[in-house]
Protein backbone atom coordinates (compact mmCIF):
# COMPACT_ATOMS: atom_id res chain seq x y z
CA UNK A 1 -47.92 -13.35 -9.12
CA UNK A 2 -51.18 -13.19 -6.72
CA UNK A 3 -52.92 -10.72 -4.56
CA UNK A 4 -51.99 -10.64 -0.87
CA UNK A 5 -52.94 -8.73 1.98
CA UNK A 6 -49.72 -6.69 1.08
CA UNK A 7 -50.63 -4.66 -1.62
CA UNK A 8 -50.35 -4.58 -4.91
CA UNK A 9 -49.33 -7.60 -6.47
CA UNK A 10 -46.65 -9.47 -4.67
CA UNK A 11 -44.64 -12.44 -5.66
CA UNK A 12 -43.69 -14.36 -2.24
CA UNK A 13 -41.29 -17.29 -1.04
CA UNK A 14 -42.33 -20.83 0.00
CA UNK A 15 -42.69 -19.40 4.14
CA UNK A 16 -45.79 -17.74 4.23
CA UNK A 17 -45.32 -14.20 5.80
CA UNK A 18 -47.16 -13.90 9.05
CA UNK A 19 -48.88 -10.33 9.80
CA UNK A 20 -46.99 -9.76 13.33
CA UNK A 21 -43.64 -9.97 13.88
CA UNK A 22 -40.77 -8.88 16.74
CA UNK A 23 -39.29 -5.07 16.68
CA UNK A 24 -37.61 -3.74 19.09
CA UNK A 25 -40.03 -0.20 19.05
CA UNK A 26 -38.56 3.07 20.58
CA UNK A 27 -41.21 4.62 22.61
CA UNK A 28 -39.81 7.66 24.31
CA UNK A 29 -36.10 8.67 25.88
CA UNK A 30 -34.41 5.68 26.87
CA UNK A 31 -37.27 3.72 26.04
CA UNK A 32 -37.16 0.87 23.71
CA UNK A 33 -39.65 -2.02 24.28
CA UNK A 34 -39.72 -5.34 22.14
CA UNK A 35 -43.08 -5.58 21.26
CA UNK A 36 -45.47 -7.47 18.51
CA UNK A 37 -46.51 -5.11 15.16
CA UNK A 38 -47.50 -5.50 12.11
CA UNK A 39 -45.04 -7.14 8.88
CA UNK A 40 -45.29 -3.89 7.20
CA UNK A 41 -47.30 -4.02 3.60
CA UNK A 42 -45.28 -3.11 0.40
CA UNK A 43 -46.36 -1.47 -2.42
CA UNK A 44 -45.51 -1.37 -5.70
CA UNK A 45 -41.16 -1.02 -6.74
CA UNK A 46 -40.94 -2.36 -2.86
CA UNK A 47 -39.57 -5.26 -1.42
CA UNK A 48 -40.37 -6.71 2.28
CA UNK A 49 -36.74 -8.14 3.63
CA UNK A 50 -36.44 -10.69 6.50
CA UNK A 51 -33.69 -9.34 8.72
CA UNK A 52 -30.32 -11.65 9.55
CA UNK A 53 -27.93 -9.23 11.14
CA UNK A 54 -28.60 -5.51 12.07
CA UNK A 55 -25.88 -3.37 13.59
CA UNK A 56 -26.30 -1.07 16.35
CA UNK A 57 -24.82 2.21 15.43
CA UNK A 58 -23.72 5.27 17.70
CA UNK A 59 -26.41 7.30 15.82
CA UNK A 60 -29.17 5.23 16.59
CA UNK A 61 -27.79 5.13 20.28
CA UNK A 62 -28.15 8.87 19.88
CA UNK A 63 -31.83 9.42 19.23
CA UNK A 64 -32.81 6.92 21.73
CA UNK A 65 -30.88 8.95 24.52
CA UNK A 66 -31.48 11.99 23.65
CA UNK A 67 -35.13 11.78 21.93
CA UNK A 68 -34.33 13.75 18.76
CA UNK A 69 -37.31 11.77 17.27
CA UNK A 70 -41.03 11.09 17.92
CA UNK A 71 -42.32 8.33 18.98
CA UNK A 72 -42.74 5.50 17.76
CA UNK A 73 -39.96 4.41 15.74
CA UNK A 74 -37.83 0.92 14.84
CA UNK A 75 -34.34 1.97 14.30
CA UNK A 76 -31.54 0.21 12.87
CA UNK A 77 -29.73 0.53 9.34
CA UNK A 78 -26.69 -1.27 9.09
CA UNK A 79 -28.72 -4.56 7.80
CA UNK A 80 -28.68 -7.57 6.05
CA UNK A 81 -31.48 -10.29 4.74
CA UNK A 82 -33.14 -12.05 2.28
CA UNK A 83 -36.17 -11.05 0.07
CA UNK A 84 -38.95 -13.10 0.84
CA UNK A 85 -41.80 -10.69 -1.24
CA UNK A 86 -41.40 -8.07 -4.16
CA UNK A 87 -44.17 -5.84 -5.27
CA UNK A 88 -45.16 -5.26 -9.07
CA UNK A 89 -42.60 -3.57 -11.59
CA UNK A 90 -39.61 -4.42 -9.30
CA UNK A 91 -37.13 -5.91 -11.51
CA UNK A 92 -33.49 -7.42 -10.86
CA UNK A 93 -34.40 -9.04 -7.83
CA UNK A 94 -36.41 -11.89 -6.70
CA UNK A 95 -37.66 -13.56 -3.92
CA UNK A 96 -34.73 -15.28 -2.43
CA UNK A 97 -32.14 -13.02 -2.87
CA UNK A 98 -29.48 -11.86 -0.31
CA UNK A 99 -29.52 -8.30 0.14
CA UNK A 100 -28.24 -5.35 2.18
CA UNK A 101 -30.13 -2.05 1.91
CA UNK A 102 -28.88 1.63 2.22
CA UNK A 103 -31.48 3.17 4.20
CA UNK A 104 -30.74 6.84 2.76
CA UNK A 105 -30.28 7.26 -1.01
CA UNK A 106 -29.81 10.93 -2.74
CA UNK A 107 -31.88 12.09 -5.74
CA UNK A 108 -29.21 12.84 -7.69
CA UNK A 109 -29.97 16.22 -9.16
CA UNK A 110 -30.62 18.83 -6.71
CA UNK A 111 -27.28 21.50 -5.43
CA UNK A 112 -26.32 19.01 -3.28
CA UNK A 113 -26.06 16.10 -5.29
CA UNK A 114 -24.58 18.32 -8.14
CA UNK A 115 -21.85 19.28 -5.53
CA UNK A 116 -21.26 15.62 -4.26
CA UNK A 117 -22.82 16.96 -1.08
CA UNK A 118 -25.47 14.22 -0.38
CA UNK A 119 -26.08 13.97 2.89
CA UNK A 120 -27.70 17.83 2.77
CA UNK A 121 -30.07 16.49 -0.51
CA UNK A 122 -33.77 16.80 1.66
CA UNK A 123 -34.35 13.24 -1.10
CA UNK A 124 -31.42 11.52 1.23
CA UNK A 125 -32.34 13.14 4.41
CA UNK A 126 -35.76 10.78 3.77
CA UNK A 127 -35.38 7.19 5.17
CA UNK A 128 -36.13 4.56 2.43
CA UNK A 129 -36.62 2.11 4.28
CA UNK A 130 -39.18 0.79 7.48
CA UNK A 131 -40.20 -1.33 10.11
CA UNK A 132 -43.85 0.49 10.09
CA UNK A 133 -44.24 3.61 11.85
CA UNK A 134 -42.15 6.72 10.66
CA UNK A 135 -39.37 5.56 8.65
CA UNK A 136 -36.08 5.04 10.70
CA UNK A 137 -34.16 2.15 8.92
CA UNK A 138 -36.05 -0.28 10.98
CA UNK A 139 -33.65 -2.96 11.50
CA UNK A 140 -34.47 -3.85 14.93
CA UNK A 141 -37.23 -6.17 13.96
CA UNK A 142 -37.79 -9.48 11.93
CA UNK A 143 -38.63 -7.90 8.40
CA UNK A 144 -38.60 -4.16 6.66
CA UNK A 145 -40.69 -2.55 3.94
CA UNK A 146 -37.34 -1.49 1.25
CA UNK A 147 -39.30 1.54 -0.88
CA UNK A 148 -38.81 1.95 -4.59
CA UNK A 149 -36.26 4.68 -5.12
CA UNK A 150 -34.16 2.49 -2.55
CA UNK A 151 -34.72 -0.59 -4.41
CA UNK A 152 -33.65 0.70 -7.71
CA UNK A 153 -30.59 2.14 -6.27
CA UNK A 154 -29.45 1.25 -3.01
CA UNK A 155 -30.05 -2.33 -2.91
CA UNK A 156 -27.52 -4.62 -2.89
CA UNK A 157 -27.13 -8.52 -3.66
CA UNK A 158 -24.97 -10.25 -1.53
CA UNK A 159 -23.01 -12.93 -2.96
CA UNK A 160 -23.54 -16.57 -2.03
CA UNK A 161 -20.26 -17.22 -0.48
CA UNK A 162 -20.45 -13.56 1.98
CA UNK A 163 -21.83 -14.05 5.35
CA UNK A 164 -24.97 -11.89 6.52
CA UNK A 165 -22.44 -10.10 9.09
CA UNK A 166 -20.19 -8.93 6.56
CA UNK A 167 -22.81 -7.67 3.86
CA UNK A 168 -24.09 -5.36 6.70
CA UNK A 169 -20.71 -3.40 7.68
CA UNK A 170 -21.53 -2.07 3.88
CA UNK A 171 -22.80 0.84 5.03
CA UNK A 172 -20.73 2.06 8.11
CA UNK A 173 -17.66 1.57 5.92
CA UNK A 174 -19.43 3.74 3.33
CA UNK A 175 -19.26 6.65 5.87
CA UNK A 176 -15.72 5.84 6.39
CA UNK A 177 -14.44 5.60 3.52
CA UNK A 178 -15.42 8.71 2.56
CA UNK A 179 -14.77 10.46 5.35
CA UNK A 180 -10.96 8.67 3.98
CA UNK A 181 -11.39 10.34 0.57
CA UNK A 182 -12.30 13.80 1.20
CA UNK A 183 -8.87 13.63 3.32
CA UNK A 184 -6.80 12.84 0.22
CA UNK A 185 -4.04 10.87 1.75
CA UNK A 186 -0.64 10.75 0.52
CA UNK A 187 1.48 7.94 1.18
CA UNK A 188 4.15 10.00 3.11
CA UNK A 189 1.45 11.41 5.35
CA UNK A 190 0.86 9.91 8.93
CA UNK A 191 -2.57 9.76 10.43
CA UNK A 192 -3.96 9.77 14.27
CA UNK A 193 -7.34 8.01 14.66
CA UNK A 194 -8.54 8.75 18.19
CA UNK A 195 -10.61 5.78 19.61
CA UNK A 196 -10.40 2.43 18.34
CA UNK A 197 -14.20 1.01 18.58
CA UNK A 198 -15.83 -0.86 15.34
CA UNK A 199 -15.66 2.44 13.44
CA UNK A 200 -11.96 3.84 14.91
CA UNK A 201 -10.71 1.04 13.38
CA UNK A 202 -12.70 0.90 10.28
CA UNK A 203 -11.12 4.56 9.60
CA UNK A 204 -7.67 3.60 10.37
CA UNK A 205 -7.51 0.26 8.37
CA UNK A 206 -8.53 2.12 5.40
CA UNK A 207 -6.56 4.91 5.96
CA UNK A 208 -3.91 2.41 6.32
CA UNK A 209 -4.87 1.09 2.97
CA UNK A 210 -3.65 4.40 0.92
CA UNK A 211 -0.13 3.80 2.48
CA UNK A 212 -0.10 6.23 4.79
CA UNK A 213 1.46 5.57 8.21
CA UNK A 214 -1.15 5.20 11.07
CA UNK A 215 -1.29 5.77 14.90
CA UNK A 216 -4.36 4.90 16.65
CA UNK A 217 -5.24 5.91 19.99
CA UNK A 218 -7.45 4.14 22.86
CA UNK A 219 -8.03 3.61 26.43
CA UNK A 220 -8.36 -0.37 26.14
CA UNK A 221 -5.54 -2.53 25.30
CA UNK A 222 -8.03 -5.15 23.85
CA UNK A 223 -9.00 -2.58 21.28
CA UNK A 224 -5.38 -2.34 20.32
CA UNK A 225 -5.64 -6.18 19.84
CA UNK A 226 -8.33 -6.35 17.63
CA UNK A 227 -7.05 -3.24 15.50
CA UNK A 228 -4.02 -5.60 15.27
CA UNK A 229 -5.64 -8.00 13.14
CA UNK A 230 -6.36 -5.19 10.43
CA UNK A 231 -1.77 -4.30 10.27
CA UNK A 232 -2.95 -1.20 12.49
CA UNK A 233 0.77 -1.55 14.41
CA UNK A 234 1.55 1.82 16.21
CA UNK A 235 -0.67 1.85 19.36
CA UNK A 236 -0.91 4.76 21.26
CA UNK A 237 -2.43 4.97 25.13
CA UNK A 238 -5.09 7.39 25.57
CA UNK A 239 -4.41 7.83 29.34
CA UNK A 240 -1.39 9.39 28.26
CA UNK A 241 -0.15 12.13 26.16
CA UNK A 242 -1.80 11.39 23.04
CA UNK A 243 -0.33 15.11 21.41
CA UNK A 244 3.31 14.45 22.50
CA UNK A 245 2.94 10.91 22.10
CA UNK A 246 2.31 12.13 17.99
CA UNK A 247 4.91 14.38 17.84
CA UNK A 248 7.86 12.31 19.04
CA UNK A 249 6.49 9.66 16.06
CA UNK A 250 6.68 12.34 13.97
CA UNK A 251 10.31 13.87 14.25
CA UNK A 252 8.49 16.77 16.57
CA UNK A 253 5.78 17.87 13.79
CA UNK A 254 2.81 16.19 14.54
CA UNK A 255 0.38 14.09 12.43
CA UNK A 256 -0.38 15.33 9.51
CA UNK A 257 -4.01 14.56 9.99
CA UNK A 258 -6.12 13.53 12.73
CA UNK A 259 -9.40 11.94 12.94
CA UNK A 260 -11.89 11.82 15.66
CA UNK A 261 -13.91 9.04 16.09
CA UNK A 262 -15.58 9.24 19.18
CA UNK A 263 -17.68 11.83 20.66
CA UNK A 264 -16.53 13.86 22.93
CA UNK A 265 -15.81 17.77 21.95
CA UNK A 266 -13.24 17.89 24.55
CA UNK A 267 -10.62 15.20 22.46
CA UNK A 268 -11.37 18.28 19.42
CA UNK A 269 -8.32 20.31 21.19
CA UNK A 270 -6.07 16.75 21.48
CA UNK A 271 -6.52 16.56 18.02
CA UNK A 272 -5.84 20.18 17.70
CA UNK A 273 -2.41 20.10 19.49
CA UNK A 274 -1.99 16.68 17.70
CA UNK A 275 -1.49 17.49 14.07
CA UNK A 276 1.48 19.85 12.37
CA UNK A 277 0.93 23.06 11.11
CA UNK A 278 -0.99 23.21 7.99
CA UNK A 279 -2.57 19.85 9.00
CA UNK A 280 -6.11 18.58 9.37
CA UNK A 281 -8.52 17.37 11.73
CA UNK A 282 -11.63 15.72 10.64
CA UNK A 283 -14.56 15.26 12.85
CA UNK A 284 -16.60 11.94 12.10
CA UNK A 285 -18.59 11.09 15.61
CA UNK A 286 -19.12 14.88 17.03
CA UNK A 287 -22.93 14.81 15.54
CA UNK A 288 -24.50 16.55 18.43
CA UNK A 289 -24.85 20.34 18.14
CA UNK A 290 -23.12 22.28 20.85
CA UNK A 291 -20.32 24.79 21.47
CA UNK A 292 -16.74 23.52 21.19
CA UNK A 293 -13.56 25.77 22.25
CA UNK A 294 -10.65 25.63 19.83
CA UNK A 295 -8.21 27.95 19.46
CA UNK A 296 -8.65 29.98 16.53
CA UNK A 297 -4.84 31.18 15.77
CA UNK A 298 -4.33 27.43 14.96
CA UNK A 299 -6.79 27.26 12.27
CA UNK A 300 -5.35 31.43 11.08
CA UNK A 301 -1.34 31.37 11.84
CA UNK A 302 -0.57 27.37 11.88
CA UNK A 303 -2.97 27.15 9.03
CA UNK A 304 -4.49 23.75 10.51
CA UNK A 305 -8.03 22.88 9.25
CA UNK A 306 -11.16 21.66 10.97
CA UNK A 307 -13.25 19.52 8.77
CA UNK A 308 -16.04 17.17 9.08
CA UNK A 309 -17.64 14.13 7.51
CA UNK A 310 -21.62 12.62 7.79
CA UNK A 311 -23.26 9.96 6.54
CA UNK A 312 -21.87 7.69 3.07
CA UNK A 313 -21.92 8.90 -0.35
CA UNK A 314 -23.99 7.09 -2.96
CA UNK A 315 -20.84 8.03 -4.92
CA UNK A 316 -18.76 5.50 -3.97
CA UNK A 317 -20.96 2.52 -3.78
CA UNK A 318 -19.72 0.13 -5.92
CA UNK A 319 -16.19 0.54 -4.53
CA UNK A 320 -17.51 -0.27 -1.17
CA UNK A 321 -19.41 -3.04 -2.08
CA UNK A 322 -15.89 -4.39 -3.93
CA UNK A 323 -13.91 -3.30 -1.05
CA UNK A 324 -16.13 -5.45 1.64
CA UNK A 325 -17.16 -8.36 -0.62
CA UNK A 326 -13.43 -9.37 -1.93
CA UNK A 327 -11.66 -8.06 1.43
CA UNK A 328 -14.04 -11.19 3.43
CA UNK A 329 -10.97 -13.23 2.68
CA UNK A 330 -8.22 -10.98 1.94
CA UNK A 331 -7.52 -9.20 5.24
CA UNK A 332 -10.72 -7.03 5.81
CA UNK A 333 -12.59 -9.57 7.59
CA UNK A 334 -15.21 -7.19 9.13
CA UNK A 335 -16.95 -10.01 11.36
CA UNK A 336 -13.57 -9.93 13.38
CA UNK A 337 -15.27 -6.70 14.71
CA UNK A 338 -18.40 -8.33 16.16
CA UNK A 339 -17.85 -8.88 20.08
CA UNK A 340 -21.60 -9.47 21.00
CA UNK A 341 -24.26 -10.99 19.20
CA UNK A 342 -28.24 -10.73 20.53
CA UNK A 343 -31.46 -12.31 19.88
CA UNK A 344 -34.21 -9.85 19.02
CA UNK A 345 -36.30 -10.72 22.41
CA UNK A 346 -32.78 -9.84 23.81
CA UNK A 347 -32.24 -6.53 22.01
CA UNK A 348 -32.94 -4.26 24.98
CA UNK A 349 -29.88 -5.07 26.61
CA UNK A 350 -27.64 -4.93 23.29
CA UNK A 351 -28.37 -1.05 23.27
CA UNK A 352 -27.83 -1.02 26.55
CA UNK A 353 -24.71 -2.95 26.45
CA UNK A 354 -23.49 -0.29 23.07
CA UNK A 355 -24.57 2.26 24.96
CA UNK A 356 -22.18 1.59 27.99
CA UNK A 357 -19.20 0.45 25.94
CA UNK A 358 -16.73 -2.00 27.61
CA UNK A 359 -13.40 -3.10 27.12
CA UNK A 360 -14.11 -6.45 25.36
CA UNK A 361 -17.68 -4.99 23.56
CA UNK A 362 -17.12 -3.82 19.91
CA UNK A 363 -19.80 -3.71 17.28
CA UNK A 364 -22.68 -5.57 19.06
CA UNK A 365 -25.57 -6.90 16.42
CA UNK A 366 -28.91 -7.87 16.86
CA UNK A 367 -30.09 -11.03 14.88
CA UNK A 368 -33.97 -11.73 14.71
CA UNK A 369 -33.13 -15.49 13.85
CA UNK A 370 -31.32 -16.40 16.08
């Protein structure tokens, strides 16, 4: 151990650390500029990760459209790297190690986290985890700052033989998997996921996975592909008549839940129409606040329920990080879902690119390496 520019004392790899690196730096509305900063200095129970694989996710596409957040920022949370310093009193990991890191972690003992409700505990409303600037994941660049209470309990080593790409769908399928557990699915159920992008069919495969029977629902036949590899079998076309389409799979009923994943408050009343009385739709991409006309009689009389789901719960961790590290090579390979992969210096036209989704783009990922 020896002092460094970075803080308190620091143990560091081989590769010195330079003090500038790459980000790709939000600077206003539908501004993001790859620019030189500073590596960001850790302190003590931090670690400073070098970034392999960061995914671009609808929510960061979100704040840089529609400028929810100052400026400046570095974005990006669905990320994967290596260690290459760790500040004083951190133990369990070293320099070296493979890690993904959940940028939001709870604090375990407010209301919230007493009622399992997380994502409302103000301790996981804090990002953990930076690219310098105000904390906002801060994957788009070459290395982050991981803070203490993150490091003691939402980092995660990566085993040897688990590519980068994989360790970082970690957290997405966190928020989809529970989104797939507060639904409680019963094997004789059947399920309607509307849209079929990285995270449609991240939903479906795992509702899939409790053996209930799944339609999914999408404008692109190459979607439908793709959702193929992961035994999602019963395609439905969106330019049709997705509701009617449901009920005539379902002896006239309707699904017995539906789940939206893709924006869009107007696809709220397909899934509305789509489900059987007493059923439920869950809302997992409508995460900007609005107005949204449903009819209320089929919430009182058919007894359907609206329901939503945000963020991942610390609670089911360790079944996530089972799920995604054994399911690399037993039918969960979640790299199958990576249709673009960009340089850093190139990472202006990935958002743009996720932002403007095409038929053939899926999750798109921005690698600082490469």
């Amino acid at each position: 151990m020896s002092k460094s520019s970075f803080g308190p004392e620091v143990s560091s790899n081989v590769d010195v650390v330079p003090a500038t690196m790459r980000a790709a730096v939000y600077r206003g509305v539908n501004d993001v500029r790859v620019e030189t900063i500073p590596v960001p200095e850790i302190g003590k129970g931090e670690v400073l990760v070098k970034i392999h694989t960061c995914g671009i996710c609808g929510t960061d596409l979100k704040k840089i459209h529609i400028g929810s957040h100052d400026a400046p920022r570095v974005f990006g949370h669905e990320m994967s790297g290596t260690i290459v310093q760790v500040g004083e009193g951190v133990d369990g990991f070293a320099v070296g190690d493979r890690v993904m890191a959940y940028h939001h972690i709870p604090c375990g003992e407010c209301y919230y986290c007493r009622k399992k409700t997380f994502a409302q505990c103000e301790v996981y409303k804090k990002v953990g985890c930076t690219a310098g600037f105000s904390p906002s994941g801060g994957g788009f660049a070459e290395y982050i700052r991981v803070m203490d209470w993150i490091v003691q309990r939402g980092l995660v080593k990566i085993p040897d033989e688990i590519p980068f790409e994989q360790a970082a769908f970690l957290e997405p399928v966190n928020t989809c998997y529970k989104a797939i557990q507060l639904l409680n699915l019963q094997p004789d159920e059947t399920v309607l996921v509307i849209g079929q992008g990285p995270i449609g069919i991240l939903l479906a495969a795992l509702a899939r996975r409790t053996g209930a029977t799944v339609l999914t629902s999408d404008l692109y036949p190459e979607r439908h592909a793709i959702a193929a590899r992961f035994g999602l079998d019963h395609p439905l076309d969106a330019r049709g008549d997705v509701a009617a389409a449901t009920k005539a799979a379902t002896e006239g009923r309707g699904a017995d839940v539906a789940l939206l994943a893709v924006g869009g408050n107007a696809l709220i009343k397909v899934a509305m129409e789509s489900i059987r009385p007493g059923g439920r739709v869950m809302l997992f991409a409508q995460t900007q606040h609005g107005e949204a006309p449903f009819d209320p009689a089929a919430v009182c009389m058919d007894e359907k329920t609206l329901m939503g789901s945000y963020s991942s719960s610390v609670s089911f961790n360790e079944d996530v990080n089972r799920l995604v590290f054994s399911g690399f090579r037993n039918g969960f390979d979640l790299t199958n879902l990576i249709s673009h992969r960009f340089s850093l210096e190139n990472s202006v036209a990935a958002i743009d690119l996720a932002s403007h989704p095409q038929a053939d783009s899926m999750k798109i990922v921005i690698q600082p390496g490469s």
